[in-house]
N, C-alpha and C. Protein backbone atom coordinates (compact mmCIF):
# COMPACT_ATOMS: atom_id res chain seq x y z
N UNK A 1 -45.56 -4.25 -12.18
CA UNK A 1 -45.50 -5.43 -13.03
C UNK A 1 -46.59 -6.39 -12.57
N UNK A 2 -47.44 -6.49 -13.26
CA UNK A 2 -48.52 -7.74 -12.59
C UNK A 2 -48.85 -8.56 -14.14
N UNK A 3 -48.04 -8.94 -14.95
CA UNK A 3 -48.23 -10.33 -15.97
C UNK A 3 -47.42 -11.04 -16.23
N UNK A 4 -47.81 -12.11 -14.88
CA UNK A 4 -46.74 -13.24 -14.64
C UNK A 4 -48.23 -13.89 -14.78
N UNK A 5 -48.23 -15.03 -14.24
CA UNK A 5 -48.57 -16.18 -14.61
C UNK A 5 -49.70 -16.44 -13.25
N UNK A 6 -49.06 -16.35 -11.59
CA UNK A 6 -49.05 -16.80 -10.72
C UNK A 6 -49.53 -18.12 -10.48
N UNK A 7 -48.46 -19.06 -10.94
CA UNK A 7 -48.98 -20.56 -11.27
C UNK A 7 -49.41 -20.99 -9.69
N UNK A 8 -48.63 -20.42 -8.59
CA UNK A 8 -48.47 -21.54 -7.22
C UNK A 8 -49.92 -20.89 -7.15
N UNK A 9 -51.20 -20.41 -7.65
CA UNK A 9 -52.28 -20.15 -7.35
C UNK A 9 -53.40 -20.84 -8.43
N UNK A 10 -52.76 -21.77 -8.81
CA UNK A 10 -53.60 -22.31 -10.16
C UNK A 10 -53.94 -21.76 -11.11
N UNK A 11 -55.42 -21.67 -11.53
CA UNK A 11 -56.26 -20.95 -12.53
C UNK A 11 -56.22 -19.49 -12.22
N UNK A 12 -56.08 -19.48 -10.84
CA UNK A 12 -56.68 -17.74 -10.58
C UNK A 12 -55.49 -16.92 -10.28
N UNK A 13 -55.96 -15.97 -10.48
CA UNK A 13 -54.89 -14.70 -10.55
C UNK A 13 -54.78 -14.12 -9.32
N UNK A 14 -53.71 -14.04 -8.90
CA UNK A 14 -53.47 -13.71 -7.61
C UNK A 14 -53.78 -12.32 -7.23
N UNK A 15 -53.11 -11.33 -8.22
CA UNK A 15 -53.68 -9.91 -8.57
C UNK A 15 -54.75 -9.71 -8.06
N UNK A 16 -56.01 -10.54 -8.30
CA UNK A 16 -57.35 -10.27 -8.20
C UNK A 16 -57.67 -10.81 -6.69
N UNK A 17 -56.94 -11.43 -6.30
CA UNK A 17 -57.34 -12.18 -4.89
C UNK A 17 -57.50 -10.95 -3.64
N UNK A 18 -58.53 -11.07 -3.22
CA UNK A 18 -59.29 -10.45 -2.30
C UNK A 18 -57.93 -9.87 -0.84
N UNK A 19 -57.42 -8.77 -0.81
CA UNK A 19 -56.68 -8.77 0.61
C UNK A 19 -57.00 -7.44 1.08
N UNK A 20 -57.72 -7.96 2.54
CA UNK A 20 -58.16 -6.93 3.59
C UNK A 20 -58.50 -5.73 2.79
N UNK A 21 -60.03 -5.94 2.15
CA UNK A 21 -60.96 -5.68 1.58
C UNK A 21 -60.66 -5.23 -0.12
N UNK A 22 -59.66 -5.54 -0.63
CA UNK A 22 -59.11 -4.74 -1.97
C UNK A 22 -58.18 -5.77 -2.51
N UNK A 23 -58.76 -5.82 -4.11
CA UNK A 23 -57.40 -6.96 -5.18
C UNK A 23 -56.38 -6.48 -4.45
N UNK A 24 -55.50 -7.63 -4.83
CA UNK A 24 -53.99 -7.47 -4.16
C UNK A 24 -53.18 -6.29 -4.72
N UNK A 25 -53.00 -6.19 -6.09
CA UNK A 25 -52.73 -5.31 -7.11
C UNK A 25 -53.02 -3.99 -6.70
N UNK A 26 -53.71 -4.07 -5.87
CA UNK A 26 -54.79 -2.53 -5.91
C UNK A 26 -53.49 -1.54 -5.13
N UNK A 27 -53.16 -1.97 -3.95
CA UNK A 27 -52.12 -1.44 -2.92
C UNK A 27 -50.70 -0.97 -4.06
N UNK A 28 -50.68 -1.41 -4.69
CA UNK A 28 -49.33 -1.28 -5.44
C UNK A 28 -49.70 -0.05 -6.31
N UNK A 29 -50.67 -0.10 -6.92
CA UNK A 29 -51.19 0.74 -7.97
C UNK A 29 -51.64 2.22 -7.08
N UNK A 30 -51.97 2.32 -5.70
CA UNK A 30 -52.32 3.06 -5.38
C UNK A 30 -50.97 3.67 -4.31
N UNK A 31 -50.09 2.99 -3.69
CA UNK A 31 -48.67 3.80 -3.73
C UNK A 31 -48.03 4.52 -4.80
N UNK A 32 -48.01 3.57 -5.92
CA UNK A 32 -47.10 4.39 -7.14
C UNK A 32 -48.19 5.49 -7.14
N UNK A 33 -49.53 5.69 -7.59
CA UNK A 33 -50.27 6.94 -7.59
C UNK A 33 -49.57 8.22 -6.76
N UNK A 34 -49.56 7.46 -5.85
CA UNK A 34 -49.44 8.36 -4.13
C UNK A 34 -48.12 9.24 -4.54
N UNK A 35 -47.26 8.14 -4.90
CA UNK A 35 -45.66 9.06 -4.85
C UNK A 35 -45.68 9.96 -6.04
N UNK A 36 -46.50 10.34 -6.97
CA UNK A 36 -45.96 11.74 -7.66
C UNK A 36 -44.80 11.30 -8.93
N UNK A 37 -44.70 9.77 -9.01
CA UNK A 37 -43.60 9.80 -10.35
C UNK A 37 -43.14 10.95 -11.67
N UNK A 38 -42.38 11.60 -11.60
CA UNK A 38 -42.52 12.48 -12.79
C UNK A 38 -42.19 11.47 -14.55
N UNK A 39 -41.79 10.21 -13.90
CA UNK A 39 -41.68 9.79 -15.63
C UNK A 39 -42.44 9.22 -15.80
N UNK A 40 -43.65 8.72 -15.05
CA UNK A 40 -44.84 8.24 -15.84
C UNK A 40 -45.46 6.67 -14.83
N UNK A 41 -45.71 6.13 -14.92
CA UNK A 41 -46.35 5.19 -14.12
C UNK A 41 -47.14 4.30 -15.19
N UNK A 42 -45.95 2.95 -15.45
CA UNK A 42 -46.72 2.12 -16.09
C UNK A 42 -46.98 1.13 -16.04
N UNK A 43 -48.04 0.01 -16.26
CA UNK A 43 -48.61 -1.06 -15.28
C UNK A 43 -48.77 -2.08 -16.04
N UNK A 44 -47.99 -3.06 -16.39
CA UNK A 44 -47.85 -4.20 -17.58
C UNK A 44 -48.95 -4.90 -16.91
N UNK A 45 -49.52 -5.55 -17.53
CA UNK A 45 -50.70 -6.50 -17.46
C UNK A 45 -50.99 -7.59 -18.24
N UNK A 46 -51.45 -8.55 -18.01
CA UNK A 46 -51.53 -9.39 -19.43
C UNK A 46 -53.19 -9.59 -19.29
N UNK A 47 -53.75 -9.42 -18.35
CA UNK A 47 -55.18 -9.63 -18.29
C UNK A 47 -56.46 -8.46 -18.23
N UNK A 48 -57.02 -8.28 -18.69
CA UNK A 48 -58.11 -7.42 -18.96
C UNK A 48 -58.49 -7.24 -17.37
N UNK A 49 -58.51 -8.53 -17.13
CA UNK A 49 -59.45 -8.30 -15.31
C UNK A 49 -58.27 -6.97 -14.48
N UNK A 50 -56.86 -7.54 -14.86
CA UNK A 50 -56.23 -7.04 -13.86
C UNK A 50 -55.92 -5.32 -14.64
N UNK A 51 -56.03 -5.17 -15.49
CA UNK A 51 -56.07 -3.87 -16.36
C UNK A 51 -57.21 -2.96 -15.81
N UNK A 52 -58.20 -3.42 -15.86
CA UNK A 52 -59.27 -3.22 -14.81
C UNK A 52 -59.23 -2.35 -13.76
N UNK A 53 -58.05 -2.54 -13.12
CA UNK A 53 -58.09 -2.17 -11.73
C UNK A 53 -57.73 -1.01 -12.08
N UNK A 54 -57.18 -0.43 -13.07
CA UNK A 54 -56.95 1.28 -13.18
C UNK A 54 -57.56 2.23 -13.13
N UNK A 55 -59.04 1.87 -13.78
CA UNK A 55 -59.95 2.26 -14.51
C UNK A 55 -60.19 3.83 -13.73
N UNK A 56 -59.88 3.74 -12.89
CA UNK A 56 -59.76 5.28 -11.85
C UNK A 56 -58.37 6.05 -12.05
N UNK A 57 -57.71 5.41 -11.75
CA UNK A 57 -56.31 5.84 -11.59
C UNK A 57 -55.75 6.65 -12.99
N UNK A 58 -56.29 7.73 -12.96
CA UNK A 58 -55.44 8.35 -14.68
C UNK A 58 -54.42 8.53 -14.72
N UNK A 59 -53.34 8.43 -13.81
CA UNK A 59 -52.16 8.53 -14.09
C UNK A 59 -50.92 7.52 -14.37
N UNK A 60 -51.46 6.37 -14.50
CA UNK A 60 -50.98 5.05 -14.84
C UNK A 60 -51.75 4.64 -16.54
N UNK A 61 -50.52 4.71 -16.92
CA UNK A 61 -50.98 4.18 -18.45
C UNK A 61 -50.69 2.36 -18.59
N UNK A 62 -51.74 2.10 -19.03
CA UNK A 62 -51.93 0.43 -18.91
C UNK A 62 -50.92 -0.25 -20.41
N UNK A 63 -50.35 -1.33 -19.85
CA UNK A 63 -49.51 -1.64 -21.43
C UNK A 63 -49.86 -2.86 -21.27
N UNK A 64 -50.18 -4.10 -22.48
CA UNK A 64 -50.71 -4.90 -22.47
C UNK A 64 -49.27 -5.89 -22.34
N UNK A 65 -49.03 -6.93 -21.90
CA UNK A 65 -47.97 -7.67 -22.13
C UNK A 65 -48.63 -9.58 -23.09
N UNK A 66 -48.50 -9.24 -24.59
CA UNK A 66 -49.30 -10.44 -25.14
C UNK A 66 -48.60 -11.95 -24.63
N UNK A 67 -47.56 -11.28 -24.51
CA UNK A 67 -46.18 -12.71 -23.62
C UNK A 67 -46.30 -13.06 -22.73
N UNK A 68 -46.86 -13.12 -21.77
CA UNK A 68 -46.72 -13.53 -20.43
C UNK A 68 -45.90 -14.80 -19.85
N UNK A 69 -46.08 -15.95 -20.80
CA UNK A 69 -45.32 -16.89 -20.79
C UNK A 69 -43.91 -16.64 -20.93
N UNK A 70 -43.27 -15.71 -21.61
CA UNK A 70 -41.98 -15.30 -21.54
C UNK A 70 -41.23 -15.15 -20.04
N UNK A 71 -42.37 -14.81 -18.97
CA UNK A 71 -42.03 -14.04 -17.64
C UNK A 71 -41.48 -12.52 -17.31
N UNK A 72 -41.30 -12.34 -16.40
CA UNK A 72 -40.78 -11.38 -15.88
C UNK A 72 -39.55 -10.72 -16.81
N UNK A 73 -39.14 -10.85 -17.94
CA UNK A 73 -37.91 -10.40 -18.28
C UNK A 73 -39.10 -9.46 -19.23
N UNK A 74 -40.17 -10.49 -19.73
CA UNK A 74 -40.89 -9.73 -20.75
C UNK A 74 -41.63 -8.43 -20.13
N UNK A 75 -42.25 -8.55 -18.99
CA UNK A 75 -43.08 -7.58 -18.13
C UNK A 75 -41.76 -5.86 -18.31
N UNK A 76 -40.60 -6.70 -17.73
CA UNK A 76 -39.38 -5.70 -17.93
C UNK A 76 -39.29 -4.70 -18.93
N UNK A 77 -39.33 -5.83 -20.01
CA UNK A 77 -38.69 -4.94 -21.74
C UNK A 77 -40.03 -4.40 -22.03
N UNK A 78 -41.20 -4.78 -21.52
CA UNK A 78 -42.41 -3.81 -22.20
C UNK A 78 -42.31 -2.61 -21.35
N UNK A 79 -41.62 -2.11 -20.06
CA UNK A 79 -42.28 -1.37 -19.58
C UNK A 79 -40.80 -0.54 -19.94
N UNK A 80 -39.75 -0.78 -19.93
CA UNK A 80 -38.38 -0.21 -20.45
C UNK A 80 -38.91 0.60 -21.73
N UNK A 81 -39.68 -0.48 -22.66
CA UNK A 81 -39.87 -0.02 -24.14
C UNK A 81 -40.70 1.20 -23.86
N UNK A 82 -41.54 1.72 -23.01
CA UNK A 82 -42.69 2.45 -22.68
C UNK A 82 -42.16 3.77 -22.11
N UNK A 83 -40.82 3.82 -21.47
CA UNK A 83 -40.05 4.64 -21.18
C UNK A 83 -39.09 5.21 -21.05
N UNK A 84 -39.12 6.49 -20.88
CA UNK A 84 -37.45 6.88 -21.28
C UNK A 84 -36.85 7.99 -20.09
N UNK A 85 -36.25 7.32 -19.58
CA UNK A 85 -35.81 7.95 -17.73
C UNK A 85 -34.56 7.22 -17.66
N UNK A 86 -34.34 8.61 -16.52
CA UNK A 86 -33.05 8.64 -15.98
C UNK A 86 -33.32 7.49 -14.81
N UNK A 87 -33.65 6.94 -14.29
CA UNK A 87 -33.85 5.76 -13.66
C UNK A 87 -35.26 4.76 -13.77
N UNK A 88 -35.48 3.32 -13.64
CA UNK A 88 -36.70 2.60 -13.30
C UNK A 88 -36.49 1.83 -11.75
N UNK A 89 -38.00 2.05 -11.51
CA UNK A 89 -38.11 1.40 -10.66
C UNK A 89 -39.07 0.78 -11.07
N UNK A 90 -38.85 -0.85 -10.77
CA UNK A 90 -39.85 -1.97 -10.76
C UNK A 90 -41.00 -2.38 -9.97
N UNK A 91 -42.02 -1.81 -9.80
CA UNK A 91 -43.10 -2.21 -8.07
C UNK A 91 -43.46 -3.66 -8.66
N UNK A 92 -43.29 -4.48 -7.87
CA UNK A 92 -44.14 -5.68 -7.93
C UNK A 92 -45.81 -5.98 -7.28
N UNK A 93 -46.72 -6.04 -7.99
CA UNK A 93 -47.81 -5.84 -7.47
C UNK A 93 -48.66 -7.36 -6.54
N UNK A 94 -47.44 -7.48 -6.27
CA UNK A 94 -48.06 -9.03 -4.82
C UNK A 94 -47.34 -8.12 -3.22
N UNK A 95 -46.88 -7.19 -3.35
CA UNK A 95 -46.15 -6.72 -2.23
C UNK A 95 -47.48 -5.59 -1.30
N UNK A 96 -48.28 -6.07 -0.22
CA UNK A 96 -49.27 -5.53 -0.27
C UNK A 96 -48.69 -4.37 1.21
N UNK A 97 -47.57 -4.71 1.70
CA UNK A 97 -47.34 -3.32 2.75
C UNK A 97 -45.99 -2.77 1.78
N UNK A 98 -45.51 -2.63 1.30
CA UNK A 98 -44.98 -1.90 0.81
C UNK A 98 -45.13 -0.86 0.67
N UNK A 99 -44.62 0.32 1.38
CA UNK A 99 -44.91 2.03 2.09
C UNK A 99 -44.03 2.80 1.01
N UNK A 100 -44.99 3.97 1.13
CA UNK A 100 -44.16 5.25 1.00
C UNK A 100 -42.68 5.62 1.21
N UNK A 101 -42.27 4.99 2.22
CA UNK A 101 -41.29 5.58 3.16
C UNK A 101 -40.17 4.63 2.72
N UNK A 102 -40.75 3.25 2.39
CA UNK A 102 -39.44 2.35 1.44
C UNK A 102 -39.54 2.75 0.38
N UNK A 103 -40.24 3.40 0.20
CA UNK A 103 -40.02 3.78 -1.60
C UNK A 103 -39.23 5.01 -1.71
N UNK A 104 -39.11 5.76 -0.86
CA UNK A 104 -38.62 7.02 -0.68
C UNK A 104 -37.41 6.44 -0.28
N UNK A 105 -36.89 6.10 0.68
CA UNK A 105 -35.77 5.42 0.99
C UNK A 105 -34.66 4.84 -0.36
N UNK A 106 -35.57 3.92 -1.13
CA UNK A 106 -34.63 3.63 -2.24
C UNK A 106 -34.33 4.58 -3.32
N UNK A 107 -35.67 5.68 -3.62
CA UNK A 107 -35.27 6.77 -4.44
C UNK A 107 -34.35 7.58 -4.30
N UNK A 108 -34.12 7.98 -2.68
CA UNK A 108 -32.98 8.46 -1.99
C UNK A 108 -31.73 7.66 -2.34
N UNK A 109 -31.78 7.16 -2.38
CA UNK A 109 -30.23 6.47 -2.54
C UNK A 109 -29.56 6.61 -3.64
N UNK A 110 -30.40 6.59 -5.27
CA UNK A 110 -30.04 6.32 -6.38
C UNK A 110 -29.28 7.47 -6.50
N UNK A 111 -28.11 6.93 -8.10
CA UNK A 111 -26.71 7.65 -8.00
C UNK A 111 -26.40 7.20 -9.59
N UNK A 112 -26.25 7.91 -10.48
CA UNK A 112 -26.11 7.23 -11.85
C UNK A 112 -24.63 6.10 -12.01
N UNK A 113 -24.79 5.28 -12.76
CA UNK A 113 -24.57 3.82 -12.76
C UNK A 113 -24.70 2.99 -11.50
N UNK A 114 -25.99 3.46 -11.10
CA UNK A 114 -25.85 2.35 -9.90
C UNK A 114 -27.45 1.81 -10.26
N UNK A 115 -27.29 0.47 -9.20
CA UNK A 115 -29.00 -0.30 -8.92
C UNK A 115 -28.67 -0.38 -7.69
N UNK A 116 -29.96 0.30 -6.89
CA UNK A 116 -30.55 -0.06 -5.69
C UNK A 116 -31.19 -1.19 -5.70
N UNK A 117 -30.99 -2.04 -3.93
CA UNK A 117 -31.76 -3.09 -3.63
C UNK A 117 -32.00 -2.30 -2.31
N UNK A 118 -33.45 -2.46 -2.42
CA UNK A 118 -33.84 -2.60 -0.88
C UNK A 118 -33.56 -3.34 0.12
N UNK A 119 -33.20 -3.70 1.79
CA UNK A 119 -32.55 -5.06 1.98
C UNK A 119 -33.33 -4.58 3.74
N UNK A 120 -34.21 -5.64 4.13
CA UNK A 120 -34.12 -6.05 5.42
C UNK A 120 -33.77 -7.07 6.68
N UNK A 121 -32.82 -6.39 7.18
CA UNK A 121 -31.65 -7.16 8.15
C UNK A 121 -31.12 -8.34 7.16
N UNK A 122 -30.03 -7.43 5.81
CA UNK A 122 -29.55 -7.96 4.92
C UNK A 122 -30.27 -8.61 4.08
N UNK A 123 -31.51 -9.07 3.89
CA UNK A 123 -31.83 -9.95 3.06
C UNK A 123 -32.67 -8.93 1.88
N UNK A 124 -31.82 -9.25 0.88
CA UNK A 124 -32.99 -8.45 -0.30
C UNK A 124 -34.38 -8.53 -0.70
N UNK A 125 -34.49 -7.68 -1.53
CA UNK A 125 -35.95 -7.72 -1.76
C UNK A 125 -36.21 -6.83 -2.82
N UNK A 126 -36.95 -6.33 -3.26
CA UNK A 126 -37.87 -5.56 -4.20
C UNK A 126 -38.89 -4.98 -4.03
N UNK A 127 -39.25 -3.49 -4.08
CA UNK A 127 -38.32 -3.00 -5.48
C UNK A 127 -36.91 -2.79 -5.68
N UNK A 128 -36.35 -2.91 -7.07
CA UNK A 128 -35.27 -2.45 -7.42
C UNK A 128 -35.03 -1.23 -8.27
N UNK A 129 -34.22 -0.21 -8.23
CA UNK A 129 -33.96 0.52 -9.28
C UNK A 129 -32.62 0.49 -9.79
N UNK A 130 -33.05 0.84 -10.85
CA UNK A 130 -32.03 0.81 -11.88
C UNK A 130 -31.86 2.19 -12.79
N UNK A 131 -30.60 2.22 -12.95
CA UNK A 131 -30.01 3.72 -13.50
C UNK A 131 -30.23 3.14 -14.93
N UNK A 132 -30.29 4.42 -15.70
CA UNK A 132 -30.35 4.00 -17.41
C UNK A 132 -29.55 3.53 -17.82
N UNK A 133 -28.18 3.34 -17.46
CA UNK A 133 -26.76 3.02 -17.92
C UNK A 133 -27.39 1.09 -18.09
N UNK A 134 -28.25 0.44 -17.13
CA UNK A 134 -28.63 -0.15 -17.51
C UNK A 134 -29.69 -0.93 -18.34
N UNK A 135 -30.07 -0.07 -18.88
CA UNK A 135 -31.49 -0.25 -19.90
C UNK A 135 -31.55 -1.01 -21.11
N UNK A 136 -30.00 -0.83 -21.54
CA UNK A 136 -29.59 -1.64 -22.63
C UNK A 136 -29.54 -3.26 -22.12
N UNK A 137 -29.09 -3.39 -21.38
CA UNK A 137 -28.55 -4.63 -20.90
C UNK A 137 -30.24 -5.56 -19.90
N UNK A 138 -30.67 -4.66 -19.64
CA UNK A 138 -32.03 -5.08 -18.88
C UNK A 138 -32.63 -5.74 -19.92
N UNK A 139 -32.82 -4.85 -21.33
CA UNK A 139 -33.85 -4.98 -22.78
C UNK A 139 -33.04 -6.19 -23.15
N UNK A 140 -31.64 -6.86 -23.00
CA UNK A 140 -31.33 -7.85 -23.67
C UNK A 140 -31.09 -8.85 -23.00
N UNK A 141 -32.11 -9.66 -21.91
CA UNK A 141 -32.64 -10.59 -20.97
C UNK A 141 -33.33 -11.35 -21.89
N UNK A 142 -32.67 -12.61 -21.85
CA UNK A 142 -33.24 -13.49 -22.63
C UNK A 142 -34.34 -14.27 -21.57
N UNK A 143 -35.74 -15.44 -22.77
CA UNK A 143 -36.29 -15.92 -21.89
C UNK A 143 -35.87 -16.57 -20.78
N UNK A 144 -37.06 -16.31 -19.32
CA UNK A 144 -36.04 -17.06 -18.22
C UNK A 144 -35.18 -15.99 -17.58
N UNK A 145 -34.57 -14.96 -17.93
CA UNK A 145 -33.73 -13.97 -17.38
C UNK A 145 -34.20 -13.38 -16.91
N UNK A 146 -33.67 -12.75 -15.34
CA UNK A 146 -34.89 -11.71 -14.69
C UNK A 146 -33.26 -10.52 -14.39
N UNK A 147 -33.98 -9.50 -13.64
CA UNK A 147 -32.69 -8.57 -13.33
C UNK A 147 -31.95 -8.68 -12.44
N UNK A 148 -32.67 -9.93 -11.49
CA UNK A 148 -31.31 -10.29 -11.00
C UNK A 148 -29.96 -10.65 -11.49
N UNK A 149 -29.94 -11.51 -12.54
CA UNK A 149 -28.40 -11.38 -13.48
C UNK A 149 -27.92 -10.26 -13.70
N UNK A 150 -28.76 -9.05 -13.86
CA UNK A 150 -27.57 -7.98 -13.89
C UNK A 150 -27.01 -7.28 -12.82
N UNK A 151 -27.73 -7.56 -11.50
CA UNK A 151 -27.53 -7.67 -10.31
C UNK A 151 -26.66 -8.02 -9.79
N UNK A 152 -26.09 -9.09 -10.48
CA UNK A 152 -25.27 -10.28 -10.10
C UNK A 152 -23.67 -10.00 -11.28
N UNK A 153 -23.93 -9.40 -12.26
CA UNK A 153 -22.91 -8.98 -12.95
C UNK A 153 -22.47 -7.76 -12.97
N UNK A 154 -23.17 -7.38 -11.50
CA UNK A 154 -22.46 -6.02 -11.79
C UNK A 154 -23.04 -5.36 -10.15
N UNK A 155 -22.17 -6.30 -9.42
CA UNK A 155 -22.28 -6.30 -8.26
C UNK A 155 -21.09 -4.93 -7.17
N UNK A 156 -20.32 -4.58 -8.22
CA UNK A 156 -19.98 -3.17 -7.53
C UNK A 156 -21.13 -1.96 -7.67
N UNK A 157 -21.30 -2.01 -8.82
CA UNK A 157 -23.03 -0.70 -8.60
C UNK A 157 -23.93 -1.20 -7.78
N UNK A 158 -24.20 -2.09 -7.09
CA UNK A 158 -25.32 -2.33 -6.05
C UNK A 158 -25.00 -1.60 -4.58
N UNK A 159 -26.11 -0.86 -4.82
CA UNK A 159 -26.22 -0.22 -3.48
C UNK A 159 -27.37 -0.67 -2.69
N UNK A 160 -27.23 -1.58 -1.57
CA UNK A 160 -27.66 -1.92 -0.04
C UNK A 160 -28.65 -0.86 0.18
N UNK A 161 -29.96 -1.05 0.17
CA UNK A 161 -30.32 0.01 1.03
C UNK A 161 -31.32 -0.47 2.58
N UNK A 162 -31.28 -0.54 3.29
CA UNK A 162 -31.74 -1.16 4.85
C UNK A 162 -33.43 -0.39 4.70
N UNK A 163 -34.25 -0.70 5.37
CA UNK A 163 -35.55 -0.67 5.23
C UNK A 163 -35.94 -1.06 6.53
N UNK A 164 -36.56 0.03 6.89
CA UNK A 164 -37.04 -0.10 8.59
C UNK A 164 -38.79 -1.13 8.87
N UNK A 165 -39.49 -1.25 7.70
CA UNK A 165 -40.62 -1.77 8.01
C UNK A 165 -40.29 -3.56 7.68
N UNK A 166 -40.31 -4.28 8.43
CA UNK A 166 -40.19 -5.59 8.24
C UNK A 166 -41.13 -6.53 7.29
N UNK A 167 -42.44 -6.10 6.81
CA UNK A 167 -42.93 -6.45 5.76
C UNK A 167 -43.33 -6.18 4.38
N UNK A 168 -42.24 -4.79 4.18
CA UNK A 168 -42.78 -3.93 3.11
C UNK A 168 -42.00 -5.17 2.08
N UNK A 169 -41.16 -5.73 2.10
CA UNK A 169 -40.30 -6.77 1.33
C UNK A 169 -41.06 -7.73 0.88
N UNK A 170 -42.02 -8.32 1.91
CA UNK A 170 -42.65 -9.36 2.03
C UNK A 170 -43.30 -9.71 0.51
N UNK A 171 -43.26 -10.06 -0.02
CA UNK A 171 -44.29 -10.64 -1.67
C UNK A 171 -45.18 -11.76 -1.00
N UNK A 172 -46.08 -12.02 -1.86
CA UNK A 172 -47.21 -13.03 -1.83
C UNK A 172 -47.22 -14.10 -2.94
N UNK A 173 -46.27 -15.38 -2.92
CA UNK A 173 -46.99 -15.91 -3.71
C UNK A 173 -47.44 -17.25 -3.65
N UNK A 174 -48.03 -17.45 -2.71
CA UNK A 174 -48.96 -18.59 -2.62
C UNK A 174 -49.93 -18.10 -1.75
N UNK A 175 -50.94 -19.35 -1.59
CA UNK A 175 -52.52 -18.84 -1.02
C UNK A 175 -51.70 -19.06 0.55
N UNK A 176 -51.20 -19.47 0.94
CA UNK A 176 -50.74 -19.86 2.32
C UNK A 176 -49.80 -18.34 3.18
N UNK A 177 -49.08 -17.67 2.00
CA UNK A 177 -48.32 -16.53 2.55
C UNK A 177 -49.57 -15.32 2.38
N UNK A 178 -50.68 -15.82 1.38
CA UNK A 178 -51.42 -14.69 1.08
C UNK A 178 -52.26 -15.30 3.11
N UNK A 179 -52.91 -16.35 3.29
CA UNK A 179 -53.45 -16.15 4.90
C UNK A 179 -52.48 -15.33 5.76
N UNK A 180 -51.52 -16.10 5.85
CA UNK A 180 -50.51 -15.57 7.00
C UNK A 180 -50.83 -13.90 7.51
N UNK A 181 -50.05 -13.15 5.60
CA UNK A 181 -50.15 -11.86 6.10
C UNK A 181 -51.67 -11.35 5.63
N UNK A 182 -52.67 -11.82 5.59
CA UNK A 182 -53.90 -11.45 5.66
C UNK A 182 -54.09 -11.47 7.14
N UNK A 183 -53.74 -12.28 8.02
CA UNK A 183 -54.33 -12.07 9.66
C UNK A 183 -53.29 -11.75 10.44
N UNK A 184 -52.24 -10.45 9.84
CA UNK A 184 -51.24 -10.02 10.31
C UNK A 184 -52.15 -9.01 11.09
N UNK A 185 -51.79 -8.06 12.40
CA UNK A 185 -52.59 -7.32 12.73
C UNK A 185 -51.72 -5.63 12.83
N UNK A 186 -52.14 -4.95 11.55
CA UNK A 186 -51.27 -3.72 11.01
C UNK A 186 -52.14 -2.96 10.51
């Protein structure tokens, strides 16, 4: 998902912001590559620049999101609309250590009617997956609605999953968390 807005960065797109030598976006786009998805790999965008970054990657089909102002519920229903699987998983493309091995971890877990959360030393995070049982209910997120509400309404299918790397959780969204873990030493 990379067509949000990233206002706490002003004019510029965070996506595109330079981390330890590669757009931020780039790391996200090039795990999902890595893992072999069999339902497809798709990369909402609202900007040409950040669409861009595929231009190699043939196995990610680019979907334009004309909404962006809608938020994150919209990034959701375009990429839901784009597919048809027995589970989604959401990558957020500000998450720049986010490994293999948490991604494998949460795929492991999934169980039909359930959503995985990833969680380190309890505290959640993202990615999330979600079983199809919720697809209906994801697609009918009004503006402003993200999946945490269904998260939250339907808190017996959540399955915990613990995550051994302490910054794969980590997101970026300001220029201040983008220094920090830029002069992390990993």
């Amino acid at each position: 998902m990379a067509s949000g807005f990233s206002k706490r960065f002003g004019e510029r797109n965070k996506l595109l912001f330079p981390f330890r030598g590669k757009p931020l976006a780039r790391y996200t786009l090039e795990l999902a590559t890595g893992m072999g998805f069999s339902g497809g790999i798709f990369f909402v965008a609202a900007s040409c620049d950040v669409a861009a970054l595929t231009v190699d990657l043939k196995t990610v089909s680019v979907l334009k999101n004309p909404s962006p102002e809608k938020g994150l519920r919209e990034s959701i229903r375009i990429g839901l609309l784009a597919a048809d699987a027995e589970y989604y998983l959401f990558l957020p493309c500000d998450q720049p250590f986010l490994d293999a091995a948490t991604v494998k971890r949460i795929l492991d877990a999934r169980s039909p009617a359930c959503i995985v959360e990833p969680r380190y030393k309890g505290r959640p995070g993202n990615p999330c997956l979600f079983h199809a049982d919720f697809r209906g209910e994801l697609l009918s997120l009004k503006d402003g609605e993200t999946p945490r509400l269904v998260k939250e309404r339907h808190r017996g299918a959540l399955r915990g999953v613990e995550v051994s790397n302490p910054l794969a959780l980590e997101d970026i969204d300001d220029e201040e968390m983008l220094e920090r873990l830029s002069s992390l030493n990993q």
